[in-house]
Protein backbone atom coordinates (compact mmCIF):
# COMPACT_ATOMS: atom_id res chain seq x y z
CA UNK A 1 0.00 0.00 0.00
CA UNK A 2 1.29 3.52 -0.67
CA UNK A 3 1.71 5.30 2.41
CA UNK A 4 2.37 9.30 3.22
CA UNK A 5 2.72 11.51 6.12
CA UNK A 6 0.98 14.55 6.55
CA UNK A 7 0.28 17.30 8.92
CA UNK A 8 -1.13 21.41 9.23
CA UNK A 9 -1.25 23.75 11.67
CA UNK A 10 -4.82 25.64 11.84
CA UNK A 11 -4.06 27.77 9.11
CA UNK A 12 -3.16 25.13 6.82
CA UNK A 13 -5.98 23.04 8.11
CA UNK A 14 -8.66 23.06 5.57
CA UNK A 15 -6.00 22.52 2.03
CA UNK A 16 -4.93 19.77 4.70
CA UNK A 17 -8.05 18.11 4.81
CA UNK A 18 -8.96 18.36 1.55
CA UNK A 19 -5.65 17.02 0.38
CA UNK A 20 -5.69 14.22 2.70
CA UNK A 21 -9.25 13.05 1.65
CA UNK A 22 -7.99 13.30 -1.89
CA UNK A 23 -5.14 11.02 -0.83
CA UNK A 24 -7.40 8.12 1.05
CA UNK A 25 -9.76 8.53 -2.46
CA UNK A 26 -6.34 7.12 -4.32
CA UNK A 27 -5.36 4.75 -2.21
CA UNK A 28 -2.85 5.70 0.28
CA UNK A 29 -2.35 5.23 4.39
CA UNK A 30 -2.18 8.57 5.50
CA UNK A 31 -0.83 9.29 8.87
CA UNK A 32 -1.85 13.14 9.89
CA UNK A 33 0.38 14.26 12.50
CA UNK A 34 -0.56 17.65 12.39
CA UNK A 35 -3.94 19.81 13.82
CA UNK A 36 -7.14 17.17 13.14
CA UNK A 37 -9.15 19.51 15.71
CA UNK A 38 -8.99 23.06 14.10
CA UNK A 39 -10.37 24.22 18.34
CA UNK A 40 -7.46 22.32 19.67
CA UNK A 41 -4.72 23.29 16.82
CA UNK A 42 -0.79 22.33 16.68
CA UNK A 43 1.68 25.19 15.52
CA UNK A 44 3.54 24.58 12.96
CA UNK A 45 6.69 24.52 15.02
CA UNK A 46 5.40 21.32 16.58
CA UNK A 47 3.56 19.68 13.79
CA UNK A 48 6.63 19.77 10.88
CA UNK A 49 9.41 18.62 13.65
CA UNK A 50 6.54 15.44 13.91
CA UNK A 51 6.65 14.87 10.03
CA UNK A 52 10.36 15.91 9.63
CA UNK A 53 11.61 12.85 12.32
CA UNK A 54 9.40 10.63 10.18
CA UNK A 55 10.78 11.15 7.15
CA UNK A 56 14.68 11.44 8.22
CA UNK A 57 13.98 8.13 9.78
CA UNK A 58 12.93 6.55 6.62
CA UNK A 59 9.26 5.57 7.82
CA UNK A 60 8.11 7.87 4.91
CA UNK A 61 9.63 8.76 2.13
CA UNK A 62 7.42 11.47 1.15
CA UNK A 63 5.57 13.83 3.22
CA UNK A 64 3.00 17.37 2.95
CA UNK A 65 2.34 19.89 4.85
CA UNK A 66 0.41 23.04 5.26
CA UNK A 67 0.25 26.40 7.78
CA UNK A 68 -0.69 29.74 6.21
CA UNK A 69 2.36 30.28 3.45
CA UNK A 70 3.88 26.78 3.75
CA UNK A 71 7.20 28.71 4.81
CA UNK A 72 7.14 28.51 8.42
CA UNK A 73 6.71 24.34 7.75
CA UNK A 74 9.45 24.32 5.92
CA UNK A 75 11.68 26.03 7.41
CA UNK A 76 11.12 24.18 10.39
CA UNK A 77 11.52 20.92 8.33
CA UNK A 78 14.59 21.50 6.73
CA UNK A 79 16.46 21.48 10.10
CA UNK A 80 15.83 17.68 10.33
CA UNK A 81 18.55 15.47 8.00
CA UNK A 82 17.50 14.24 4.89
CA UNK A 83 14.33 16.16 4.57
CA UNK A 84 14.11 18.24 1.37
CA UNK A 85 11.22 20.38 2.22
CA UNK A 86 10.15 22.73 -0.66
CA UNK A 87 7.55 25.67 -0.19
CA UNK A 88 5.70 26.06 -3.54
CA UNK A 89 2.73 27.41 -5.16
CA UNK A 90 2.66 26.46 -8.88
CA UNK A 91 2.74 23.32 -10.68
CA UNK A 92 5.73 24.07 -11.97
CA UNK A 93 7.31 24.28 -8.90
CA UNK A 94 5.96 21.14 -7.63
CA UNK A 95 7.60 19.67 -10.82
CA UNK A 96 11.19 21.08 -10.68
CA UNK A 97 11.24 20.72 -6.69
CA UNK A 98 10.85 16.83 -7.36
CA UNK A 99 12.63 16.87 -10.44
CA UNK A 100 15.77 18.66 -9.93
CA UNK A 101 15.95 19.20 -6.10
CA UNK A 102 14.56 15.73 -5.07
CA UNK A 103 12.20 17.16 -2.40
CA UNK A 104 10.52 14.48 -0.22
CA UNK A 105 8.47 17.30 1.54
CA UNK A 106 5.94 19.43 -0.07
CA UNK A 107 4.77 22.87 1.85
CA UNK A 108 1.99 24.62 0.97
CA UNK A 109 -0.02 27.39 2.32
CA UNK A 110 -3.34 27.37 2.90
CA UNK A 111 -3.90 30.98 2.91
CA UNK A 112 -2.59 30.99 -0.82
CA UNK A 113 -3.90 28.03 -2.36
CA UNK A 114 -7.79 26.61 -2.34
CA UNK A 115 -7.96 22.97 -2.21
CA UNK A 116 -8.38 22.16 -5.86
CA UNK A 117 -4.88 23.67 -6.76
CA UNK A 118 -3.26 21.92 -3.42
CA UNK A 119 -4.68 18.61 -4.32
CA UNK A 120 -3.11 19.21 -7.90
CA UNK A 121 0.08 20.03 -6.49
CA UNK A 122 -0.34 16.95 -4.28
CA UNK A 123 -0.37 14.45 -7.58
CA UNK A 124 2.30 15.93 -9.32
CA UNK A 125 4.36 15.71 -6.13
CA UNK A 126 3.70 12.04 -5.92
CA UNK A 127 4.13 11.44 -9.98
CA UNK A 128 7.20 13.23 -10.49
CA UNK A 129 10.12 11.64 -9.97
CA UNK A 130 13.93 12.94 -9.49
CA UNK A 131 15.59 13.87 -12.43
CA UNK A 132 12.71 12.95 -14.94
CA UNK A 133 12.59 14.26 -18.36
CA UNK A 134 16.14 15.91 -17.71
CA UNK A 135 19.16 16.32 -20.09
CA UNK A 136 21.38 13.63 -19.40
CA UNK A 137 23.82 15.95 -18.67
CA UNK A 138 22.19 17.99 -16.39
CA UNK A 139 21.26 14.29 -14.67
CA UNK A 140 24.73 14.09 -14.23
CA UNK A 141 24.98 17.62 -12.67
CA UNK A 142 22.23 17.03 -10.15
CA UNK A 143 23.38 13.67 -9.16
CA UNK A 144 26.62 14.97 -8.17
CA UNK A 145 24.84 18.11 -6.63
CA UNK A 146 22.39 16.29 -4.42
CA UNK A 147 25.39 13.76 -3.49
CA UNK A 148 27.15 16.69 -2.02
CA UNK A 149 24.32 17.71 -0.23
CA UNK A 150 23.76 14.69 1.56
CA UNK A 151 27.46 14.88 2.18
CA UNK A 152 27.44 18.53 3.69
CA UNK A 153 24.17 16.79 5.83
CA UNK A 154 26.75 14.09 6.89
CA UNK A 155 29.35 16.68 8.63
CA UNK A 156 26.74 19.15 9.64
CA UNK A 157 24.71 16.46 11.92
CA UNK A 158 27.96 14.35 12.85
């Protein structure tokens, strides 16, 4: 079964819902770790450290999540090894976050984006996949660029 993590604080709550309904529709185990009471709501700084822990782990290798702009999430995120979280807001940069970053988190905000255009986001999240569609020698390029990365994350959480 296809599984995913996801999570919102109250302001991401609604595109959270909506997304996550979308996801059960398709098929997937969805684990919300975020706000699932919008009166009894988890910040953001508490909700992405949840998802991030999950992901760096390896439980999940993708995950979403949603507050007002998507940033605060992903800041927050990013401090946890081996999560790629990526704030967008376009299709496009769903695409080239997957495709040429390899982000395993997408952020979204829910103050920016109605729940048709989140749940879009959502499947081309899932669909793309790292380097698709690229030059082969700009596959080269990335491979060797996200291999750094990870080895920068190596020394950095030693």
């Amino acid at each position: 079964m296809k599984k995913i993590v996801i999570g919102s604080d109250k302001s991401g709550f609604t595109l959270k819902e909506a997304i996550k309904a979308h996801l059960i529709e398709q098929g997937y185990e969805v684990e919300d770790v975020g706000t699932t009471d919008p009166e009894n709501p988890k910040g953001y700084v508490v909700t992405a450290p949840l998802l991030a822990k999950k992901i760096s782990s390896g439980e999940y290798e993708k995950g979403i999540l949603c507050c007002g702009t998507g940033m605060g999430m992903a800041i927050t995120a990013n401090k946890f090894p081996g999560v790629y979280a990526a704030v967008c807001q376009t299709l496009a940069q769903v695409h080239y976050a997957r495709a040429i970053n390899n982000a395993n988190v997408l952020t979204m905000g829910g103050w920016i984006l109605g729940p048709e255009a989140g749940i879009a986001m959502t499947d081309e999240f899932l669909k793309t996949e790292f380097l698709v569609g690229l030059e082969d020698w700009r596959q080269v390029n990335l491979t060797k660029a996200f291999q750094t990365l990870q080895e920068t994350e190596k020394e950095l959480y030693k």
